[in-house]
C-alpha atoms as a PDB file:
ATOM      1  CA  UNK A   1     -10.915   5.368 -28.994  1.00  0.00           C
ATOM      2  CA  UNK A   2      -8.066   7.033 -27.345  1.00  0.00           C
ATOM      3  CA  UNK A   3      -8.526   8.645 -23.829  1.00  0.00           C
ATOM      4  CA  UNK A   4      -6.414  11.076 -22.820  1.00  0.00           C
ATOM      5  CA  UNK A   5      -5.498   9.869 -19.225  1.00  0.00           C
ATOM      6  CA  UNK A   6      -5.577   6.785 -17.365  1.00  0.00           C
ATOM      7  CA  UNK A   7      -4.738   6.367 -13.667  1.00  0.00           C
ATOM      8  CA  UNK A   8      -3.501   2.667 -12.054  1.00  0.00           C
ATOM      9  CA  UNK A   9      -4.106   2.839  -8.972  1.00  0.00           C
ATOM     10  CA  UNK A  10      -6.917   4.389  -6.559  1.00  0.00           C
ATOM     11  CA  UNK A  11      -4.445   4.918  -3.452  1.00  0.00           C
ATOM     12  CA  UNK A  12      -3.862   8.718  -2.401  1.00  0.00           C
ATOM     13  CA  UNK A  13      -1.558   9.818  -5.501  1.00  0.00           C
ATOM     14  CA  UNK A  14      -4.210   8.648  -8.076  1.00  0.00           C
ATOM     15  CA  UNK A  15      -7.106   9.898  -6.064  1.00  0.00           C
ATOM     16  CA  UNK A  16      -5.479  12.998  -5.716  1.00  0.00           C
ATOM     17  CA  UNK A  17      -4.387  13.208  -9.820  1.00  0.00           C
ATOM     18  CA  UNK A  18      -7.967  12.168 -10.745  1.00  0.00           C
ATOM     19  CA  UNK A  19      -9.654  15.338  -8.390  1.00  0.00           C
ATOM     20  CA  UNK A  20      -7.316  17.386 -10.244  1.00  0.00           C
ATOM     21  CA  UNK A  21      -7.646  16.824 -13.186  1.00  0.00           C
ATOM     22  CA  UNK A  22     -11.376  17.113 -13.014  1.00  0.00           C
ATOM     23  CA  UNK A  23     -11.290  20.809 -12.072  1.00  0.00           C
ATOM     24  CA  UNK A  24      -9.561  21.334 -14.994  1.00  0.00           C
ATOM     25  CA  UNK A  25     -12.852  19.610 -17.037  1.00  0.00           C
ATOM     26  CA  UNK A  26     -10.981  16.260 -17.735  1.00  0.00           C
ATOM     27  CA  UNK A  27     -12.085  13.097 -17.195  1.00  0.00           C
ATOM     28  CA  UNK A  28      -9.361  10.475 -16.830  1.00  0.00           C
ATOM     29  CA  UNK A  29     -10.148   7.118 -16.008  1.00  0.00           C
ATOM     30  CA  UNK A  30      -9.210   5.544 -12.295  1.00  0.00           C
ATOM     31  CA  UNK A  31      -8.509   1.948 -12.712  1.00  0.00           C
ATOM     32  CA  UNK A  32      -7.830  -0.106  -9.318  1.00  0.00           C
ATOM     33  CA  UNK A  33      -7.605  -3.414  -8.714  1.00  0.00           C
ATOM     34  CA  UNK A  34      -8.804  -4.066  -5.060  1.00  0.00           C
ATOM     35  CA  UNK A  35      -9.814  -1.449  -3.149  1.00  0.00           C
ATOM     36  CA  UNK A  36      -9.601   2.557  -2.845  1.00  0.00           C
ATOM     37  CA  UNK A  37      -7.274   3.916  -0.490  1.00  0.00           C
ATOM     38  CA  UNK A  38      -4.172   1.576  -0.919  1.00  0.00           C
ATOM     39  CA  UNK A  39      -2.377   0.396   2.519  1.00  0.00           C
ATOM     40  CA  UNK A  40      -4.200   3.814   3.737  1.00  0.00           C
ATOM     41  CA  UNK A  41      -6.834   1.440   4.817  1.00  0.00           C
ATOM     42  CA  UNK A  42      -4.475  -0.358   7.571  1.00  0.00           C
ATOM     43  CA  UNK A  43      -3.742   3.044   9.392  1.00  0.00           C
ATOM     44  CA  UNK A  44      -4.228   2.706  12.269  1.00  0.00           C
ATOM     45  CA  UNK A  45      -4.453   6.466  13.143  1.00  0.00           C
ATOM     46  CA  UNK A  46      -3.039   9.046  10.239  1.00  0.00           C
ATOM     47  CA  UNK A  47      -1.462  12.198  12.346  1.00  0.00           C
ATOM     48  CA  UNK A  48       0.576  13.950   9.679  1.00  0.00           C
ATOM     49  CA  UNK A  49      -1.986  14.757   7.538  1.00  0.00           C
ATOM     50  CA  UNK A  50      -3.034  18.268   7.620  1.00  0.00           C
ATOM     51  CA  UNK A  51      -6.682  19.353   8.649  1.00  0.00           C
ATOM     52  CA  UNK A  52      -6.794  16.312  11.440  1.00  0.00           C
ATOM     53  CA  UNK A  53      -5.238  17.763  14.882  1.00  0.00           C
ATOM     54  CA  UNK A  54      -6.307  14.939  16.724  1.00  0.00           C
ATOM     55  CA  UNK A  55      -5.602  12.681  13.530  1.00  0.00           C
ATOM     56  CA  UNK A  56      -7.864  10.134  11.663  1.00  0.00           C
ATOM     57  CA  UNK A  57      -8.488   6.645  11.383  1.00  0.00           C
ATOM     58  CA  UNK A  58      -6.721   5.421   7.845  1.00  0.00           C
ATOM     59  CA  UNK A  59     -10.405   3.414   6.593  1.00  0.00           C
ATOM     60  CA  UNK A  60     -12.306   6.814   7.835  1.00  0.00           C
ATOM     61  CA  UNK A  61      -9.749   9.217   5.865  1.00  0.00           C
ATOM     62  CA  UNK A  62     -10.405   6.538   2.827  1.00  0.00           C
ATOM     63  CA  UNK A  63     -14.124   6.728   3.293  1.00  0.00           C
ATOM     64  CA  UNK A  64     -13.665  10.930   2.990  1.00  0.00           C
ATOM     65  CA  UNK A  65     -11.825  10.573  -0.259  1.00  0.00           C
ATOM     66  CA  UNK A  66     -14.136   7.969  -1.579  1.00  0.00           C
ATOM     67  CA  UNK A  67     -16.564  10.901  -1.003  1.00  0.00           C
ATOM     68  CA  UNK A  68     -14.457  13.731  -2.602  1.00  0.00           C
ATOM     69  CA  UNK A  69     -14.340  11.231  -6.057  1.00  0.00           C
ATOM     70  CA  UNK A  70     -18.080  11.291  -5.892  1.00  0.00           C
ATOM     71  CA  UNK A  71     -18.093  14.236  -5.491  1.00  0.00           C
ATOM     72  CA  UNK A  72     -15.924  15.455  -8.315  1.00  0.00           C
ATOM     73  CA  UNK A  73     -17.346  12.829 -10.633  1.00  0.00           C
ATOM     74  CA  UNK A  74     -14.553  10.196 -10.558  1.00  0.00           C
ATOM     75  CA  UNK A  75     -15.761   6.834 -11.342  1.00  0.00           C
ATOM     76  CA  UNK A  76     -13.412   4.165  -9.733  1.00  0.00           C
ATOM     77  CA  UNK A  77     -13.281   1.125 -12.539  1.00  0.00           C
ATOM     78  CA  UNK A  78     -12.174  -2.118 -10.401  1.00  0.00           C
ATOM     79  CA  UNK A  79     -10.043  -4.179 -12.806  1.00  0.00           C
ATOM     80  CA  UNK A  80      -6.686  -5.353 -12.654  1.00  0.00           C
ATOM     81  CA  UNK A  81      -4.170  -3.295 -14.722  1.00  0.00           C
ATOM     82  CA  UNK A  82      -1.891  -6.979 -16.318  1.00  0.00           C
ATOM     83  CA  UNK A  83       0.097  -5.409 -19.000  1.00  0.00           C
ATOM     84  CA  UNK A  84       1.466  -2.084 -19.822  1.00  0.00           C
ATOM     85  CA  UNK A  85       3.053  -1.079 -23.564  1.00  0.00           C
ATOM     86  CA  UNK A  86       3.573   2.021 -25.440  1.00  0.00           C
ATOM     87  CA  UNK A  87       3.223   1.823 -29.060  1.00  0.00           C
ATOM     88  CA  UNK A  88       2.562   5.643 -30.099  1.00  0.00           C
ATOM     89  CA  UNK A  89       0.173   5.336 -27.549  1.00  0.00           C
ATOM     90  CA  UNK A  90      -0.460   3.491 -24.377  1.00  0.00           C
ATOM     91  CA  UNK A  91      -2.114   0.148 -24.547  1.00  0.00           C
ATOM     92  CA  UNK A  92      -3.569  -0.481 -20.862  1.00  0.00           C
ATOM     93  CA  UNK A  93      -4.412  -4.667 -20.751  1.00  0.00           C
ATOM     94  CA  UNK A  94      -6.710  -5.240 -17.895  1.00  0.00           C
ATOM     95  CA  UNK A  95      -9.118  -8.036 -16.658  1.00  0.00           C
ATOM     96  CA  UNK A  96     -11.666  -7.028 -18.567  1.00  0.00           C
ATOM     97  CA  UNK A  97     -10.596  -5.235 -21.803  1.00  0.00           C
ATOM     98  CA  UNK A  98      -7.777  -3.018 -23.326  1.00  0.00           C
ATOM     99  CA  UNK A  99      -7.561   0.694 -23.599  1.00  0.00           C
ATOM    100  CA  UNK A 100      -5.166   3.132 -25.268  1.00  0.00           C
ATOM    101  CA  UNK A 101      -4.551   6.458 -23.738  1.00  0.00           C
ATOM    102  CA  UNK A 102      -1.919   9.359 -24.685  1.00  0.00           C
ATOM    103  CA  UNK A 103      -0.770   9.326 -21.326  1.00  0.00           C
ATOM    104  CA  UNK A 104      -0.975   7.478 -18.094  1.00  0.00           C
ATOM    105  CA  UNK A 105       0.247   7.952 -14.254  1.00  0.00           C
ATOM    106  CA  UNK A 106       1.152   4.956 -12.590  1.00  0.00           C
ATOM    107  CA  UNK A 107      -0.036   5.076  -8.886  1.00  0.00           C
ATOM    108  CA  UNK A 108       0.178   1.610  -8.132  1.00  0.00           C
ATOM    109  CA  UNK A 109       1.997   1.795  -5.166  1.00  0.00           C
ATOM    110  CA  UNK A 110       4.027  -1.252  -3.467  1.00  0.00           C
ATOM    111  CA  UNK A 111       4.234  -4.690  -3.074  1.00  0.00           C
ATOM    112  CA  UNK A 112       5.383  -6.716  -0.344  1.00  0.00           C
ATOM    113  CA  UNK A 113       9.169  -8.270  -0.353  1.00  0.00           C
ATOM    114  CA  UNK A 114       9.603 -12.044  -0.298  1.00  0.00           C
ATOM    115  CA  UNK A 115      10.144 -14.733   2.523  1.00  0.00           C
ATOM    116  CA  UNK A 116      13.119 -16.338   2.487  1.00  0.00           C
ATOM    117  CA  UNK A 117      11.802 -19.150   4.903  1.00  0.00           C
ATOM    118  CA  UNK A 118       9.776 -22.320   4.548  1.00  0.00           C
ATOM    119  CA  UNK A 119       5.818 -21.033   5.180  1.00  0.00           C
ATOM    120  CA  UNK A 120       2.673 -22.828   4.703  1.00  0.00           C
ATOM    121  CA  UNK A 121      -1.013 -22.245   5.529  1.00  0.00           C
ATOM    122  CA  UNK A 122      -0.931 -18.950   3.288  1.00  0.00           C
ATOM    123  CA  UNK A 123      -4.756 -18.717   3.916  1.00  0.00           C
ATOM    124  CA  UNK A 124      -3.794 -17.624   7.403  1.00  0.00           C
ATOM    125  CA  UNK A 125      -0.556 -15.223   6.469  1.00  0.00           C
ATOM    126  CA  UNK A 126      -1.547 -11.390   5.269  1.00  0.00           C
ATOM    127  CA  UNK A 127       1.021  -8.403   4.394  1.00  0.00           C
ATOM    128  CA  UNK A 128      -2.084  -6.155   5.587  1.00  0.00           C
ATOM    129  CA  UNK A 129      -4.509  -5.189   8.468  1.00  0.00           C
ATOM    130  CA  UNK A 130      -7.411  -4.678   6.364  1.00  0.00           C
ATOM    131  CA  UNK A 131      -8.523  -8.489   5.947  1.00  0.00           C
ATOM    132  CA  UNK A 132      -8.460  -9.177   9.635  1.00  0.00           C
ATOM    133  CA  UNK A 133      -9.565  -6.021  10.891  1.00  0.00           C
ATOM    134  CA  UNK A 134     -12.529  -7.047  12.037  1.00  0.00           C
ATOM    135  CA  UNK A 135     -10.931 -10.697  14.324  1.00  0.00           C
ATOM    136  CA  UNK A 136     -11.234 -10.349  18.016  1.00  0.00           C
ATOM    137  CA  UNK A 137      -9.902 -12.648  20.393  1.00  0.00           C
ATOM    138  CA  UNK A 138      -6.934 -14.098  18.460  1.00  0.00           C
ATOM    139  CA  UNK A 139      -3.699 -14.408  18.528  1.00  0.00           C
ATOM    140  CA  UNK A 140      -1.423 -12.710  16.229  1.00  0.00           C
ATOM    141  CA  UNK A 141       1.798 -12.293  15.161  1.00  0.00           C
ATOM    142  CA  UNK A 142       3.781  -9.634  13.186  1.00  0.00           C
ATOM    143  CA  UNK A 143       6.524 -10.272  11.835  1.00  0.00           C
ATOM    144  CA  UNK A 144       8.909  -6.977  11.487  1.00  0.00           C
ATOM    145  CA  UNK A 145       9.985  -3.760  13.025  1.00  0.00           C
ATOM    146  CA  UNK A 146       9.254  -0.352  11.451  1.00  0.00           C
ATOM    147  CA  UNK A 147       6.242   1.723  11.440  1.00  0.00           C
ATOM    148  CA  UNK A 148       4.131  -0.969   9.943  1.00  0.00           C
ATOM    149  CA  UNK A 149       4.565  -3.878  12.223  1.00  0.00           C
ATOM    150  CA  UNK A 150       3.960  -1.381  15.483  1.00  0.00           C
ATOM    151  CA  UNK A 151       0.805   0.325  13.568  1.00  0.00           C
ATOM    152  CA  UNK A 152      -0.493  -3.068  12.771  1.00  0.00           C
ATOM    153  CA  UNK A 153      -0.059  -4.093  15.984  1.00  0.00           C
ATOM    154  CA  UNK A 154      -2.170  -1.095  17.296  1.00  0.00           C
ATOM    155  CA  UNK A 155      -4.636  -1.890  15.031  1.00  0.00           C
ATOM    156  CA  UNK A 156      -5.127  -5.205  16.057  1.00  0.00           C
ATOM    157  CA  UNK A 157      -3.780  -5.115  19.706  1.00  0.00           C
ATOM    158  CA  UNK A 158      -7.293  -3.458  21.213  1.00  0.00           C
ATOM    159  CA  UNK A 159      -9.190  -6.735  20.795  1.00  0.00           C
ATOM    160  CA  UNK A 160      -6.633  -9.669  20.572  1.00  0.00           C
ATOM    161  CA  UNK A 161      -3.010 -10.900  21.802  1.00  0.00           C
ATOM    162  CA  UNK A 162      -0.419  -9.606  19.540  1.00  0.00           C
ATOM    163  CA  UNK A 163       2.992 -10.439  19.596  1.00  0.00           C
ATOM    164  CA  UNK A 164       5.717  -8.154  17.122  1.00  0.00           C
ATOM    165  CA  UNK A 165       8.648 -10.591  16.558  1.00  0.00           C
ATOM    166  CA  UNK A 166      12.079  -8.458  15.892  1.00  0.00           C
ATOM    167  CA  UNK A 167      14.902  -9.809  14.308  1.00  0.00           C
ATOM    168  CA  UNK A 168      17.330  -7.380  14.974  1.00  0.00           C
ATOM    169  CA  UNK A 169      18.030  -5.924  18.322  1.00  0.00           C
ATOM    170  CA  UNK A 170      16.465  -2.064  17.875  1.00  0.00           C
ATOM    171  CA  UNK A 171      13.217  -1.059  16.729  1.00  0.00           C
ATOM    172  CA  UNK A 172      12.921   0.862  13.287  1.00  0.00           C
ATOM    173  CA  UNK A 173       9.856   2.843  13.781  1.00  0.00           C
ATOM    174  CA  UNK A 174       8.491   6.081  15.382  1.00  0.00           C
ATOM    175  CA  UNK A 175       9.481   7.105  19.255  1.00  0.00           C
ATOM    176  CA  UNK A 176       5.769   7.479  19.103  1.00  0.00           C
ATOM    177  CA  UNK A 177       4.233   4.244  17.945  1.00  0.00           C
ATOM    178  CA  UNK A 178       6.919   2.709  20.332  1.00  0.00           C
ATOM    179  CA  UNK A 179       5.786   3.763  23.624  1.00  0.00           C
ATOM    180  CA  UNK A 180       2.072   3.105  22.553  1.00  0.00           C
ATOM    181  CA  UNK A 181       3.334  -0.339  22.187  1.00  0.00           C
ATOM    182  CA  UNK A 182       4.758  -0.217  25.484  1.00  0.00           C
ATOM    183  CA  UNK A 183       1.358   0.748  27.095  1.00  0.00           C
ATOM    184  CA  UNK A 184      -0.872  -1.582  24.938  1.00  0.00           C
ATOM    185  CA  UNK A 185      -1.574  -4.700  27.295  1.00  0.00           C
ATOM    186  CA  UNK A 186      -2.364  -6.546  24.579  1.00  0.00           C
ATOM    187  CA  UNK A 187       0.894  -6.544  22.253  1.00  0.00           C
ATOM    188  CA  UNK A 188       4.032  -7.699  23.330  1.00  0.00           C
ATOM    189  CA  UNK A 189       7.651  -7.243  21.815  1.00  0.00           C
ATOM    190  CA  UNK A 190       9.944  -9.397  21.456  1.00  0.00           C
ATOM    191  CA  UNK A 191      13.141  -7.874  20.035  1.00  0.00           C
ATOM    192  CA  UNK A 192      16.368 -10.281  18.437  1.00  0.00           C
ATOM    193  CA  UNK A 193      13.962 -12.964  17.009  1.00  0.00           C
ATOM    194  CA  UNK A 194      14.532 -14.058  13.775  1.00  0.00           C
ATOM    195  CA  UNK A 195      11.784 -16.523  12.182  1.00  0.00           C
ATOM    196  CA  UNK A 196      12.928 -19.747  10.589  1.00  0.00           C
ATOM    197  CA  UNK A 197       9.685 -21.155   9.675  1.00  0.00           C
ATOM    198  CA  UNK A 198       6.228 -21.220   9.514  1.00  0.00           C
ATOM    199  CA  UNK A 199       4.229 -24.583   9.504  1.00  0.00           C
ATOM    200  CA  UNK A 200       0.298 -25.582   9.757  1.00  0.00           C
ATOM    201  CA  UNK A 201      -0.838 -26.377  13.130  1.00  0.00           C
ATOM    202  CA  UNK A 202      -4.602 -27.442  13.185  1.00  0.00           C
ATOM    203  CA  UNK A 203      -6.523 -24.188  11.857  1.00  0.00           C
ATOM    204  CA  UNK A 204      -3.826 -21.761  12.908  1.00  0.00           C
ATOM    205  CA  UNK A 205       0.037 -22.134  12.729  1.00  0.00           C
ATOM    206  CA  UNK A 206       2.998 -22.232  14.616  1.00  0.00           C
ATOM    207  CA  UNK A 207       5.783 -19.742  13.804  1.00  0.00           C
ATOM    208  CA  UNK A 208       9.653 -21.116  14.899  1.00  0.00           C
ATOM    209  CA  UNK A 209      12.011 -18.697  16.080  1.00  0.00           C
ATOM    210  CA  UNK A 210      15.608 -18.727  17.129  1.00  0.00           C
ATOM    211  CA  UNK A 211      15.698 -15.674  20.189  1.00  0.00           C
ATOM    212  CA  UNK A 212      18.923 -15.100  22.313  1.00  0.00           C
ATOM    213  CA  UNK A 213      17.786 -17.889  24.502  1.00  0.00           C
ATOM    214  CA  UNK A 214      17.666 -20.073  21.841  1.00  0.00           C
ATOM    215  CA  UNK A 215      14.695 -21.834  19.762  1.00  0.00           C
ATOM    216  CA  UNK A 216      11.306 -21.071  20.412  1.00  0.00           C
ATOM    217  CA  UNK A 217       7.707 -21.560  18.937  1.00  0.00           C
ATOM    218  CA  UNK A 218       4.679 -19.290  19.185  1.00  0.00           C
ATOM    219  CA  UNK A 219       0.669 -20.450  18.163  1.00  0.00           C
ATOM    220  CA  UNK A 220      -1.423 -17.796  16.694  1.00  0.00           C
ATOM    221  CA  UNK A 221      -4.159 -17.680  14.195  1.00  0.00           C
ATOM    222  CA  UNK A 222      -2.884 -15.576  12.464  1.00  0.00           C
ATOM    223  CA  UNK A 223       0.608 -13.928  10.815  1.00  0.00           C
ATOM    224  CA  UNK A 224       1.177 -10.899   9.301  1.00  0.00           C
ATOM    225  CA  UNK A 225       4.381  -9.964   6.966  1.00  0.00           C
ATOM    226  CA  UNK A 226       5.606  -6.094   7.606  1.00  0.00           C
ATOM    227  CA  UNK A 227       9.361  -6.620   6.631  1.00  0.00           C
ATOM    228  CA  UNK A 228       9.082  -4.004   4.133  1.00  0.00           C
ATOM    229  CA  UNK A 229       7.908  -2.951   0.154  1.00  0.00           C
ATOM    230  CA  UNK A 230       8.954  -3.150  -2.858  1.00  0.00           C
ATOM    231  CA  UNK A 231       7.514  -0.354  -5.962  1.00  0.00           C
ATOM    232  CA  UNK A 232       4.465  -2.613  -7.614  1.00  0.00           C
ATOM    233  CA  UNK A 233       5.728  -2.468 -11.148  1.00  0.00           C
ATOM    234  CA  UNK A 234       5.266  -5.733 -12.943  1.00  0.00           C
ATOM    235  CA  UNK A 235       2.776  -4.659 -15.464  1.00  0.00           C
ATOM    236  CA  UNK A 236       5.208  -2.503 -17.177  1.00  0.00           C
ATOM    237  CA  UNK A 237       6.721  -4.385 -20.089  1.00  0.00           C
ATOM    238  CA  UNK A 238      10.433  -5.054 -20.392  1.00  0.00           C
ATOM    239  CA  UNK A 239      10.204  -2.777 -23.680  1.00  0.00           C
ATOM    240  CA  UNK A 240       8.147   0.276 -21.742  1.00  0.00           C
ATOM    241  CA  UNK A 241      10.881  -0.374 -19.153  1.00  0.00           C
ATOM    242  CA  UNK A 242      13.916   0.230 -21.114  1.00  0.00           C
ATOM    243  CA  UNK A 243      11.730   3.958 -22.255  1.00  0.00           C
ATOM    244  CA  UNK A 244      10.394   5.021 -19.084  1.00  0.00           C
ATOM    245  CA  UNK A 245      13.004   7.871 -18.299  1.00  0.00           C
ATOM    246  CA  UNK A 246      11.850   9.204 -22.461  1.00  0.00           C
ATOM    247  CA  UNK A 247       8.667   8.640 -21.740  1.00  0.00           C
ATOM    248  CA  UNK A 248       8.496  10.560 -18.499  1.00  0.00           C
ATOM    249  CA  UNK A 249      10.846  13.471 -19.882  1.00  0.00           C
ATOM    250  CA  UNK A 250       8.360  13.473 -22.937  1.00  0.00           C
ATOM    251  CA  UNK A 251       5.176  14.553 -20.301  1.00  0.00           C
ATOM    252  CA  UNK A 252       3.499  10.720 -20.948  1.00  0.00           C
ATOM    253  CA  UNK A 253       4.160   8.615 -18.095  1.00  0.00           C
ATOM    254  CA  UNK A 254       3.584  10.134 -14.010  1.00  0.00           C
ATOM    255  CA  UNK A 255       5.302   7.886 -11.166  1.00  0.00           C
ATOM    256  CA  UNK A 256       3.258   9.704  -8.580  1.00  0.00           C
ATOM    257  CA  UNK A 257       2.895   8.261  -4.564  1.00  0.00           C
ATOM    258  CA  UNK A 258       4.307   5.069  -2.873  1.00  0.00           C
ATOM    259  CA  UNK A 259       5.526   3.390  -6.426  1.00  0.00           C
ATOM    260  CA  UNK A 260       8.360   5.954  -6.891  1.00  0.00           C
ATOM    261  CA  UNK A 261       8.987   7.366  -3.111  1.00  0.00           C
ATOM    262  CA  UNK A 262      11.187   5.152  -1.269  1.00  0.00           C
ATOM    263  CA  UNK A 263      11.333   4.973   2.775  1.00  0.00           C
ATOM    264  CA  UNK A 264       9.124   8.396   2.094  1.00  0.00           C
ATOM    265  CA  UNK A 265       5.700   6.642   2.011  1.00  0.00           C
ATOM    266  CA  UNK A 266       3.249   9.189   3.490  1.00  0.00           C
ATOM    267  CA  UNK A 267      -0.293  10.435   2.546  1.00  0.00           C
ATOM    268  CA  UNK A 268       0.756  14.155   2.607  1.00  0.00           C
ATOM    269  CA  UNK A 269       3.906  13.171   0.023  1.00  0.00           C
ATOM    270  CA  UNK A 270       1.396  11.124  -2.168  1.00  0.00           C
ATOM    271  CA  UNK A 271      -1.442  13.745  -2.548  1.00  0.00           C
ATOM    272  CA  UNK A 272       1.116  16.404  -3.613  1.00  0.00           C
ATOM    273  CA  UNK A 273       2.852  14.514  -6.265  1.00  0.00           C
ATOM    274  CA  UNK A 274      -0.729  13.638  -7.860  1.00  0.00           C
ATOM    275  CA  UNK A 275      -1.813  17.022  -7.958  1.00  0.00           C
ATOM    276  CA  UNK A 276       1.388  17.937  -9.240  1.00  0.00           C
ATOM    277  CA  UNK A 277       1.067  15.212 -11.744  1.00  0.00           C
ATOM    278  CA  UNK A 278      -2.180  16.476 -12.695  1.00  0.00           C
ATOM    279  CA  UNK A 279      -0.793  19.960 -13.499  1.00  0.00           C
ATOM    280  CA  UNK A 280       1.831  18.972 -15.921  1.00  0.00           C
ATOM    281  CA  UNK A 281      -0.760  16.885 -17.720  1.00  0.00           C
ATOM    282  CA  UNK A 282      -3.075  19.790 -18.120  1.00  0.00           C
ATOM    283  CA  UNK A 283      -0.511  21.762 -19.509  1.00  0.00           C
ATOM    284  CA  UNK A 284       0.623  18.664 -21.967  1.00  0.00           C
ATOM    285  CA  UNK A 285      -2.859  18.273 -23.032  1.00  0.00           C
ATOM    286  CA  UNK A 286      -2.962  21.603 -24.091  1.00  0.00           C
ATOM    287  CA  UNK A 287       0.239  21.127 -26.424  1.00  0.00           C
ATOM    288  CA  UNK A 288      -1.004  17.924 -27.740  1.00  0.00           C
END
């Protein structure tokens, strides 16, 4: 059987595809491999997104879409998308089976960039809130300085010691999230610190640092990565690769949301380009 539309990816640009494409009496199938919502989940408070003056918690905005797929009749199947070819037709390889589709929109959002430095105890490292949410009383430390690391660190900074390590000597993130920072007791800053290493220390770790006054070593329980994203891409086969500009001018293949938007990763951005994507595939289906 051949479906008509798949989705990778349950973060706001599938989410937003899948509703759509429901009110036009479709029925695509949502395929995620974790969790809804995508790093929405880690917001610490979402402000930009219209309908919330006084914004919203990123898990409770997640929890209202969760609702509006219910809603619409969107069934969210949790399997890992591990291989993606076109032969005439997509060929989806998950976890648990293969599907074909005429055409698919790949909301799979990012992934997070490497360390270049030695770092064990990976059971206590994260590149997200989400898995530690719920800790209180720890001590933490994020590594990075944009609108992550400072949102993390709001996150977490209500009910344990935070510490945002900075490499380079200026922030990169909102005026905003800044000056919260500033006035959160429990985070502190700690700007021109660049992190050599990371090495098991008991059942936490100790994170090396060289800082203008020299070297230095913090303890926490905990680290988390926020030095940036890369687009999550590496189910795409090197063949699909080579066709992906063909594909996409041919109305089979959507980049919709974090996987194809740069430094412009936002909700608001994300929604619109699924319910654009949405649109075009209507109108495809129609030709097809």
């Amino acid at each position: 059987m051949i479906e008509d539309v798949v989705i990778i990816g349950a973060g706001p640009g599938g989410i937003a595809a899948a509703i759509q494409l429901r009110r036009y009496g479709r029925m695509p199938f949502l395929l995620e491999k974790a969790h809804v919502g995508g790093l929405l989940v880690n917001a610490n408070l979402v402000e930009n997104y219209p309908g919330f003056p006084q914004g919203i918690p990123g898990a409770e905005l997640v929890g209202l879409f969760e609702t509006h797929l219910r809603a619409a009749g969107v069934a969210v199947d949790y399997e890992e998308v591990l291989r993606l070819h076109f032969e005439e037709t997509f060929i989806i390889q998950t976890s648990k089976r293969v599907l074909r589709s005429r055409i698919v929109v790949a909301a799979s959002g990012t992934k997070p960039k490497e360390i270049d430095f030695p770092c064990e105890a990976s059971e206590r490292i994260f590149y997200e809130v989400e898995p530690i949410a719920h800790v209180e009383g720890q001590r933490i430390v994020i590594i990075g300085a944009g609108d992550a690391a400072f949102d993390y660190a709001l996150n977490l900074g209500r009910k344990n010691k935070v510490t945002i390590l900075n490499r380079d000597q200026k922030s990169k993130c909102l005026p905003l999230l800044s000056e919260r920072v500033r006035q959160t007791s429990g985070i502190v800053y700690r700007e021109n610190s660049r992190v050599r290493a990371i090495n098991r220390a008991g059942e936490g770790v100790i994170v090396s640092y060289v800082s203008m006054s020299g070297e230095c070593e913090l303890q926490a329980d905990y680290v988390i990565f926020a030095i940036g994203r890369v687009p999550q891409t590496d189910y795409l086969a090197p063949r699909l690769k080579e066709r992906v500009h063909e594909l996409e001018q041919r109305g089979l293949l959507y980049f919709v949301g974090d996987i194809k938007n740069g430094i412009f990763r936002q909700t608001a951005i994300a929604v619109g380009d699924g319910v654009q994507a949405a649109m075009k595939i209507h109108r495809k289906l129609q030709e097809i």
